[in-house]
C-alpha atoms as a PDB file:
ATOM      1  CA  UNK A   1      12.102 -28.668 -18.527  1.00  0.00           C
ATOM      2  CA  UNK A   2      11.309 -32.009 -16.336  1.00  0.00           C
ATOM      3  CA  UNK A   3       8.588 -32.693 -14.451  1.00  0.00           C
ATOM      4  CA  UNK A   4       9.435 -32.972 -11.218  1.00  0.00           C
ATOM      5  CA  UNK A   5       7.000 -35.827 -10.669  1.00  0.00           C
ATOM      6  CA  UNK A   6       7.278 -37.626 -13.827  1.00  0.00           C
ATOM      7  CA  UNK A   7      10.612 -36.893 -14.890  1.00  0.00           C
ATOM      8  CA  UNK A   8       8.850 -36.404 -18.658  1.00  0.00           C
ATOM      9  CA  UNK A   9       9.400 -33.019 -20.766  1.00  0.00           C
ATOM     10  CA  UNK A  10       6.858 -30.255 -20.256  1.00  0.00           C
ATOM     11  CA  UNK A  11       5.738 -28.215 -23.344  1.00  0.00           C
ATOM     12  CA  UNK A  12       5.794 -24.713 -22.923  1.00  0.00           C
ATOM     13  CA  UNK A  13       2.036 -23.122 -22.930  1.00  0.00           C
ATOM     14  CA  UNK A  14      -0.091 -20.350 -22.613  1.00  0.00           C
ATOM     15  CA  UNK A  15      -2.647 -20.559 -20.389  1.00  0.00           C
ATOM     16  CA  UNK A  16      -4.726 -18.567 -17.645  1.00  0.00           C
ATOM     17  CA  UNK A  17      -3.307 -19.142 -14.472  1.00  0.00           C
ATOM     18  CA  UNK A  18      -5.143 -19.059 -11.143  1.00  0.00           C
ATOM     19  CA  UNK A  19      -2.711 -16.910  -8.260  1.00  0.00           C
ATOM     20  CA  UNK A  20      -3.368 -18.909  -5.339  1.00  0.00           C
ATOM     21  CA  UNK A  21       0.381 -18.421  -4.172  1.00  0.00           C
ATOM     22  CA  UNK A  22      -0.413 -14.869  -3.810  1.00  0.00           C
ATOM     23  CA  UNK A  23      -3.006 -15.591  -0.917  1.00  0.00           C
ATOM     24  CA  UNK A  24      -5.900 -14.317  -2.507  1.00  0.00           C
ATOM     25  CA  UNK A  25      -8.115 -17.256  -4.462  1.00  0.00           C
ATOM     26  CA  UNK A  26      -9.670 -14.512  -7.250  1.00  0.00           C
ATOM     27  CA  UNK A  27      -6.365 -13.354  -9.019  1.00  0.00           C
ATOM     28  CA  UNK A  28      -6.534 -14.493 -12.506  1.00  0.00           C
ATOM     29  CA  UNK A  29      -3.183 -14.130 -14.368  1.00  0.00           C
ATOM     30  CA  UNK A  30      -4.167 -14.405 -18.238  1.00  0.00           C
ATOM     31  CA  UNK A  31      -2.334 -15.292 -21.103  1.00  0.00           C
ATOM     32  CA  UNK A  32       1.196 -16.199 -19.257  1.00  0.00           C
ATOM     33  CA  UNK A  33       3.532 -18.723 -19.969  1.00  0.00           C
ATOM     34  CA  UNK A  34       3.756 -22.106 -18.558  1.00  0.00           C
ATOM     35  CA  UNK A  35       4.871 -25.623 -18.649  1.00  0.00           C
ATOM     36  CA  UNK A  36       2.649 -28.412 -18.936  1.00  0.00           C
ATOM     37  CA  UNK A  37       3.302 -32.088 -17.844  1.00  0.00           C
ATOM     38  CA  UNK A  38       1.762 -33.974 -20.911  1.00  0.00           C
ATOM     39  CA  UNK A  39       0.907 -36.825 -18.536  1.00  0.00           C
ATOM     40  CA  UNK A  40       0.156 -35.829 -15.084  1.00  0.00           C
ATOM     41  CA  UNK A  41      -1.056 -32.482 -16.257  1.00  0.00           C
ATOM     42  CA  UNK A  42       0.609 -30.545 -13.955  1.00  0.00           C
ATOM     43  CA  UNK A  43       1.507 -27.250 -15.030  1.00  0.00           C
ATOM     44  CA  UNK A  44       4.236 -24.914 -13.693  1.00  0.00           C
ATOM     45  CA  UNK A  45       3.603 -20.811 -14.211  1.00  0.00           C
ATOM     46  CA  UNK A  46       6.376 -18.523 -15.651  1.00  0.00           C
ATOM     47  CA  UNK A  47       5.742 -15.080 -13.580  1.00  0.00           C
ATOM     48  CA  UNK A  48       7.881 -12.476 -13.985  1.00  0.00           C
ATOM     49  CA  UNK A  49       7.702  -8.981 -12.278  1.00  0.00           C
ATOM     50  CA  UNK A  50       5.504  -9.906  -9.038  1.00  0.00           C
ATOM     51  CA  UNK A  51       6.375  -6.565  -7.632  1.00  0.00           C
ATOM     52  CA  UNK A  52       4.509  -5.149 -10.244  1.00  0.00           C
ATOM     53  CA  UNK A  53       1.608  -7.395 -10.433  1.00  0.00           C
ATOM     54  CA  UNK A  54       1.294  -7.353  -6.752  1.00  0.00           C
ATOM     55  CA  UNK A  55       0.271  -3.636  -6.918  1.00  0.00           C
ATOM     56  CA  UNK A  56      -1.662  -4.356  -9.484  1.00  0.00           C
ATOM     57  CA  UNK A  57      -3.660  -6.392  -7.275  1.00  0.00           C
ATOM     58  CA  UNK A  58      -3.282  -3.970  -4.672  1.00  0.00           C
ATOM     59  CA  UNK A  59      -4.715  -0.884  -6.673  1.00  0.00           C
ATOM     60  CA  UNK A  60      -7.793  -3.102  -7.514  1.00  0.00           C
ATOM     61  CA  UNK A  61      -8.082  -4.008  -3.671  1.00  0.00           C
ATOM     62  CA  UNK A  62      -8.147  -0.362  -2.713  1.00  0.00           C
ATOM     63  CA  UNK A  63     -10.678   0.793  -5.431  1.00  0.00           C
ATOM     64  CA  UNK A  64     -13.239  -2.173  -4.842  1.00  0.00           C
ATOM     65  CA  UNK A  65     -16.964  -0.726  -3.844  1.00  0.00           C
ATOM     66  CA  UNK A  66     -17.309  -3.415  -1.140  1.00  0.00           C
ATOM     67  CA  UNK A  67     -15.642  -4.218   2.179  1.00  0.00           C
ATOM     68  CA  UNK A  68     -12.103  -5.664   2.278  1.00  0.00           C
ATOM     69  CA  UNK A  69     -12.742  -9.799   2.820  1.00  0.00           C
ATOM     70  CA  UNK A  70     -10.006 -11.380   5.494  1.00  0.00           C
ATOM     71  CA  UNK A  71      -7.702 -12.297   2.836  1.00  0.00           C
ATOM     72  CA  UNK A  72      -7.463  -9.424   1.200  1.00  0.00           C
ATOM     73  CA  UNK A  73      -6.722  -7.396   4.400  1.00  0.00           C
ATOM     74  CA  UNK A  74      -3.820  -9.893   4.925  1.00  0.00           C
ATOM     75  CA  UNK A  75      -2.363  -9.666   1.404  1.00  0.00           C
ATOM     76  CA  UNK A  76      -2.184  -5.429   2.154  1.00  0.00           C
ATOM     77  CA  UNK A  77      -0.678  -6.050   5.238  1.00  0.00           C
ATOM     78  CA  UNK A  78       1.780  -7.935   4.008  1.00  0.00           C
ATOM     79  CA  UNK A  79       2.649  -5.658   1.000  1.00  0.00           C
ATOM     80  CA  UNK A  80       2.960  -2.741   3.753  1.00  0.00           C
ATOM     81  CA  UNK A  81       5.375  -5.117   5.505  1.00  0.00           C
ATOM     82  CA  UNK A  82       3.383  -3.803   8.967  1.00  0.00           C
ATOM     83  CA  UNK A  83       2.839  -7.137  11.655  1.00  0.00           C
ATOM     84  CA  UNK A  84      -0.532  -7.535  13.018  1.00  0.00           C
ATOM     85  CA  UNK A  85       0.407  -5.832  16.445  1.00  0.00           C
ATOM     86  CA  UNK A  86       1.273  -2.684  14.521  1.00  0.00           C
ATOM     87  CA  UNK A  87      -1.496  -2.822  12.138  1.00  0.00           C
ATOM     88  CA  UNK A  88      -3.937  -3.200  15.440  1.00  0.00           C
ATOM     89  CA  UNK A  89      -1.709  -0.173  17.026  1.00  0.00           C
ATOM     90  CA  UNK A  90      -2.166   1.827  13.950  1.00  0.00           C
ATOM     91  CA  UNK A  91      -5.707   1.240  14.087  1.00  0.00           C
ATOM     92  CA  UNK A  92      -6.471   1.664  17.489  1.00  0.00           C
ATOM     93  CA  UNK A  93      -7.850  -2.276  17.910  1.00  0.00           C
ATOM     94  CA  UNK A  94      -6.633  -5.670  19.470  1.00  0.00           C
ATOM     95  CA  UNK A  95      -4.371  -7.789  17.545  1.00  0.00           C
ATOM     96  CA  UNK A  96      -7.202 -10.545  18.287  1.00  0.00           C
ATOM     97  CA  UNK A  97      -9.745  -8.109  16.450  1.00  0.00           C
ATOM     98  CA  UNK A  98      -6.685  -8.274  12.917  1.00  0.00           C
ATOM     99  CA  UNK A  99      -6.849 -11.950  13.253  1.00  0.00           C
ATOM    100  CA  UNK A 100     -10.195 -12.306  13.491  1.00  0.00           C
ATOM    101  CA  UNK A 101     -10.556  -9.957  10.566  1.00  0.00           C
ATOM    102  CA  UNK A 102      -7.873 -11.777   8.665  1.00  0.00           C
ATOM    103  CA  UNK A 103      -9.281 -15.511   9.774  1.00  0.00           C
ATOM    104  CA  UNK A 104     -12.751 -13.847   8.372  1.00  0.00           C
ATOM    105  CA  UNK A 105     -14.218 -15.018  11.746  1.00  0.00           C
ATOM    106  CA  UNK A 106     -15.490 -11.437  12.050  1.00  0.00           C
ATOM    107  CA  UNK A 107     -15.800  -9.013   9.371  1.00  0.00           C
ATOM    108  CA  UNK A 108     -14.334  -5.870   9.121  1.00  0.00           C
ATOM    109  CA  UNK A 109     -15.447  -2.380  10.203  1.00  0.00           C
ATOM    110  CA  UNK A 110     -16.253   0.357   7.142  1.00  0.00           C
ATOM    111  CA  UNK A 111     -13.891   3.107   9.250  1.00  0.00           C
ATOM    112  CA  UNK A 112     -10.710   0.449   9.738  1.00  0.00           C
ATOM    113  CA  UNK A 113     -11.669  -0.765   6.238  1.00  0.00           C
ATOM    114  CA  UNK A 114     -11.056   2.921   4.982  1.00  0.00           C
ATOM    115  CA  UNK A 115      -8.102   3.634   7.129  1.00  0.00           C
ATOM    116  CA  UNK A 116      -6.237   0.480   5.916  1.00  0.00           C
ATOM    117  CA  UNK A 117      -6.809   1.392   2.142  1.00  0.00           C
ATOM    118  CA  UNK A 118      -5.543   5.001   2.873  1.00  0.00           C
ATOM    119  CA  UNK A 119      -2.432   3.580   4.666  1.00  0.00           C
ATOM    120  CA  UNK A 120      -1.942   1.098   1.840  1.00  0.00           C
ATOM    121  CA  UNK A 121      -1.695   4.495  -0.699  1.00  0.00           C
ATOM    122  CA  UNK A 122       0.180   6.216   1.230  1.00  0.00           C
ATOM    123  CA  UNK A 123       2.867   3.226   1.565  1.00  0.00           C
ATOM    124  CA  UNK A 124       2.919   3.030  -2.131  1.00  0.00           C
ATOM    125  CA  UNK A 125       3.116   6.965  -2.570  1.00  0.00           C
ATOM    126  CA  UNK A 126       6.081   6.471  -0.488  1.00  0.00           C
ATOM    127  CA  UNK A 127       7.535   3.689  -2.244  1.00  0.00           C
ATOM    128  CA  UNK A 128       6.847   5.756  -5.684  1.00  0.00           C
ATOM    129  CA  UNK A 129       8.890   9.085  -4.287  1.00  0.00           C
ATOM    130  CA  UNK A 130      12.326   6.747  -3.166  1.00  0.00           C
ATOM    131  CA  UNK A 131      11.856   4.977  -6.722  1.00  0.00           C
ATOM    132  CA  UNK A 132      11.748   8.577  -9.243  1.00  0.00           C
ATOM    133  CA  UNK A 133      13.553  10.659  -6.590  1.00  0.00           C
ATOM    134  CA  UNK A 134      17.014  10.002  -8.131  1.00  0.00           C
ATOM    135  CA  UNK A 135      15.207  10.757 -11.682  1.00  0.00           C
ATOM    136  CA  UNK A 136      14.050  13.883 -10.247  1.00  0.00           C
ATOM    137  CA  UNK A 137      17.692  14.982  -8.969  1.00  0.00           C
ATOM    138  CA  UNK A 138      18.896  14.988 -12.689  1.00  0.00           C
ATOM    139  CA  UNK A 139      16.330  17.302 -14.065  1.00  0.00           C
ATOM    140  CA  UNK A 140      17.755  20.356 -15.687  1.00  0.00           C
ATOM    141  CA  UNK A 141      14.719  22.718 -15.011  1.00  0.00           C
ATOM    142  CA  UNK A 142      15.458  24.255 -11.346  1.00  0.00           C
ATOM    143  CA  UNK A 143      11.134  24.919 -11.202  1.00  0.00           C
ATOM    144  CA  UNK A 144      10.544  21.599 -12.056  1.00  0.00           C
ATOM    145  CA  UNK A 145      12.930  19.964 -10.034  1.00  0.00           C
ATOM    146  CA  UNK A 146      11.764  22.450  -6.266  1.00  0.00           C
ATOM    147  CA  UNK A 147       8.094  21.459  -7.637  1.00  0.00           C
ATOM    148  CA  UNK A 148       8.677  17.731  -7.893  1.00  0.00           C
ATOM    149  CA  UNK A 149      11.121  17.701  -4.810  1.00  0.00           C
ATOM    150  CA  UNK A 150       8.591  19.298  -2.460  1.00  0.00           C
ATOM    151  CA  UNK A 151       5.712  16.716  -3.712  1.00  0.00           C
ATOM    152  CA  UNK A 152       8.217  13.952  -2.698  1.00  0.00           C
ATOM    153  CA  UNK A 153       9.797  15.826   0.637  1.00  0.00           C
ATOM    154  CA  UNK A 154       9.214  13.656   3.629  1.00  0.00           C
ATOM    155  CA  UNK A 155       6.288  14.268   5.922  1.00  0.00           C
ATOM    156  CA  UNK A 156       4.542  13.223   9.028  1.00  0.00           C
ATOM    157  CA  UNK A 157       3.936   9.744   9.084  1.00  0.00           C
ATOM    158  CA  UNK A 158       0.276   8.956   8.969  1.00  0.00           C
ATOM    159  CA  UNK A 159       1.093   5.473  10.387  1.00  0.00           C
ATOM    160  CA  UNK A 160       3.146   7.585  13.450  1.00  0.00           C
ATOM    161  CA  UNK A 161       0.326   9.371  13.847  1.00  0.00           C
ATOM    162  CA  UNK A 162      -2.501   7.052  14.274  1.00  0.00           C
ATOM    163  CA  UNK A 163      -0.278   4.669  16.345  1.00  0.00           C
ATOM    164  CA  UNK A 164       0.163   7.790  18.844  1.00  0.00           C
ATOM    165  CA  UNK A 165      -3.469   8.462  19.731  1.00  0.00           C
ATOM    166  CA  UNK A 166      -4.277   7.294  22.812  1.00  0.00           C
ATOM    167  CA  UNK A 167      -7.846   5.541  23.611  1.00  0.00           C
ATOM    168  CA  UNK A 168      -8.541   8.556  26.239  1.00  0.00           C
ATOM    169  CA  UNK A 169      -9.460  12.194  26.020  1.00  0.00           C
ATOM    170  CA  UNK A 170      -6.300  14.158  27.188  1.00  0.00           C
ATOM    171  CA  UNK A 171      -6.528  18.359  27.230  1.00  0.00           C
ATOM    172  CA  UNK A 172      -3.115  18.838  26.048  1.00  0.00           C
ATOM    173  CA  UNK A 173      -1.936  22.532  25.546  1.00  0.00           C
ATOM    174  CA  UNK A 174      -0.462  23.510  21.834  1.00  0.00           C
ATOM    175  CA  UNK A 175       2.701  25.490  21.976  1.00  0.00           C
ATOM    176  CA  UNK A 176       3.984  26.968  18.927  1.00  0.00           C
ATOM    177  CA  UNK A 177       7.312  29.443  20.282  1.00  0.00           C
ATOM    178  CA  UNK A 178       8.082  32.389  18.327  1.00  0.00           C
ATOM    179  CA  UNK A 179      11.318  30.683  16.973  1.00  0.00           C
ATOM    180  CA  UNK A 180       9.469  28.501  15.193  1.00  0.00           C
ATOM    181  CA  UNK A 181       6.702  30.674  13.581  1.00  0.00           C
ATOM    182  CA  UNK A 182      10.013  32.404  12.257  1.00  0.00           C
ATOM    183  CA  UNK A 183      12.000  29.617  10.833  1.00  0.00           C
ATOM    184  CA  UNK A 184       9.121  28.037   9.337  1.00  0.00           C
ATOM    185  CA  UNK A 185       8.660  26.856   5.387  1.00  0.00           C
ATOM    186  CA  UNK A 186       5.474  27.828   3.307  1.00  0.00           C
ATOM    187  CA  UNK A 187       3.034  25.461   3.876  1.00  0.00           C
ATOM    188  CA  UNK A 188       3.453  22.114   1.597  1.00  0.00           C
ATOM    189  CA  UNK A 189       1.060  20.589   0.240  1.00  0.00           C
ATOM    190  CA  UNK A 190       0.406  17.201   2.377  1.00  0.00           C
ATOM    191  CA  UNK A 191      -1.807  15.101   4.199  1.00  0.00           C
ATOM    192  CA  UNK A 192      -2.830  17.408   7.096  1.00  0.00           C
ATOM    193  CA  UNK A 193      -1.411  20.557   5.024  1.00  0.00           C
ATOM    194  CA  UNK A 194      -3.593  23.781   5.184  1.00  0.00           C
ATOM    195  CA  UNK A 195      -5.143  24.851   1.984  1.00  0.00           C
ATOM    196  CA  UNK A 196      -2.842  28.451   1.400  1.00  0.00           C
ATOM    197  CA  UNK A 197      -5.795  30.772   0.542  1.00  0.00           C
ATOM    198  CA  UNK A 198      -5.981  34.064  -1.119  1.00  0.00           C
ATOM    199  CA  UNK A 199      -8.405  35.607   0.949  1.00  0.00           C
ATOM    200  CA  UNK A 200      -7.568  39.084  -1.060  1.00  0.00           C
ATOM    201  CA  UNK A 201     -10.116  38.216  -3.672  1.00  0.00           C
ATOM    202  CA  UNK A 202     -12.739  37.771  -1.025  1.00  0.00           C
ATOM    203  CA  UNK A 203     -12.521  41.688  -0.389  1.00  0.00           C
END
């Protein structure tokens, strides 16, 4: 391999390589291959499977013990594929207030900093279930298969859900007709499922 600038041969390397392309300045990529320009010292990374090592990142984002820095709110925003304006409508904030957040001209509330992690999860969940559900159609064992289906069933959006609330207080009547209650599954279990207790034992 040239390089570019030089037109001399690079020797292939291994080296730690700083991420910067990923937007984040902290990602450390260790022990990859690379080519190295011998005279201007420039040195081009070999990375293979960024899908992968971008949730990699991800997972570490969402388990950090400290608030989410600008940066790192725009690199899961990105990976959710949401825009600002719907991240802000998800939220219930301005799109100023995502910029601002992302720009790290202001920093970022603990309750949207929660939200965002648990929408970031719940994207990958997502993501996870359309990847194995195929796997999980050619299972031999019928239990197995209902168990693992239901898990991976589709549910209320939680990003439909928090875009739909409305900054007001509005007394809206619940309607649940008959038809319904009869037609209706066992409860699943899910992100605004109802534990299904056994209130027997409590006799």
């Amino acid at each position: 391999m040239l390089c570019y600038d030089c037109k001399v041969e690079m020797k292939k390397i291994k080296t730690n390589y700083r991420y910067t392309e990923s937007g984040l300045k902290n990602v450390v990529l260790k022990g990859i291959s690379a080519y190295k320009c011998p005279k201007c010292k420039q040195i081009n990374p070999i990375i293979s499977r960024i899908k992968e090592i971008h949730r990699m990142i991800g997972e570490d984002l969402i388990n950090k013990n400290s608030l989410l820095m600008g940066n790192e709110v725009a690199f899961l925003r990105k990976e959710m594929e949401i825009r600002a304006k719907d991240l802000a409508q998800i939220l219930g904030v301005t799109k100023v207030t995502v910029s601002r957040w992302e720009n790290e001209k202001e920093q970022i509330s603990p309750a949207c900093d929660r939200l965002i992690r648990l929408l970031y999860g719940n994207r990958i969940f997502e993501q996870t279930c359309q990847v194995v559900r195929p796997e999980i159609d050619k299972l031999q064992s019928q239990i197995v298969k209902a168990i693992l289906t239901s898990v991976c069933e589709p549910k209320t959006s939680i990003e439909e859900v928090f875009r739909n609330i409305r900054r007001r207080h509005i007394r809206s009547e619940i309607s649940i007709p008959s038809g319904r209650i009869a037609s209706s599954k066992p409860m699943q279990a899910g992100i605004f499922s109802i534990p299904n207790l056994n209130l027997s034992k409590f006799k």
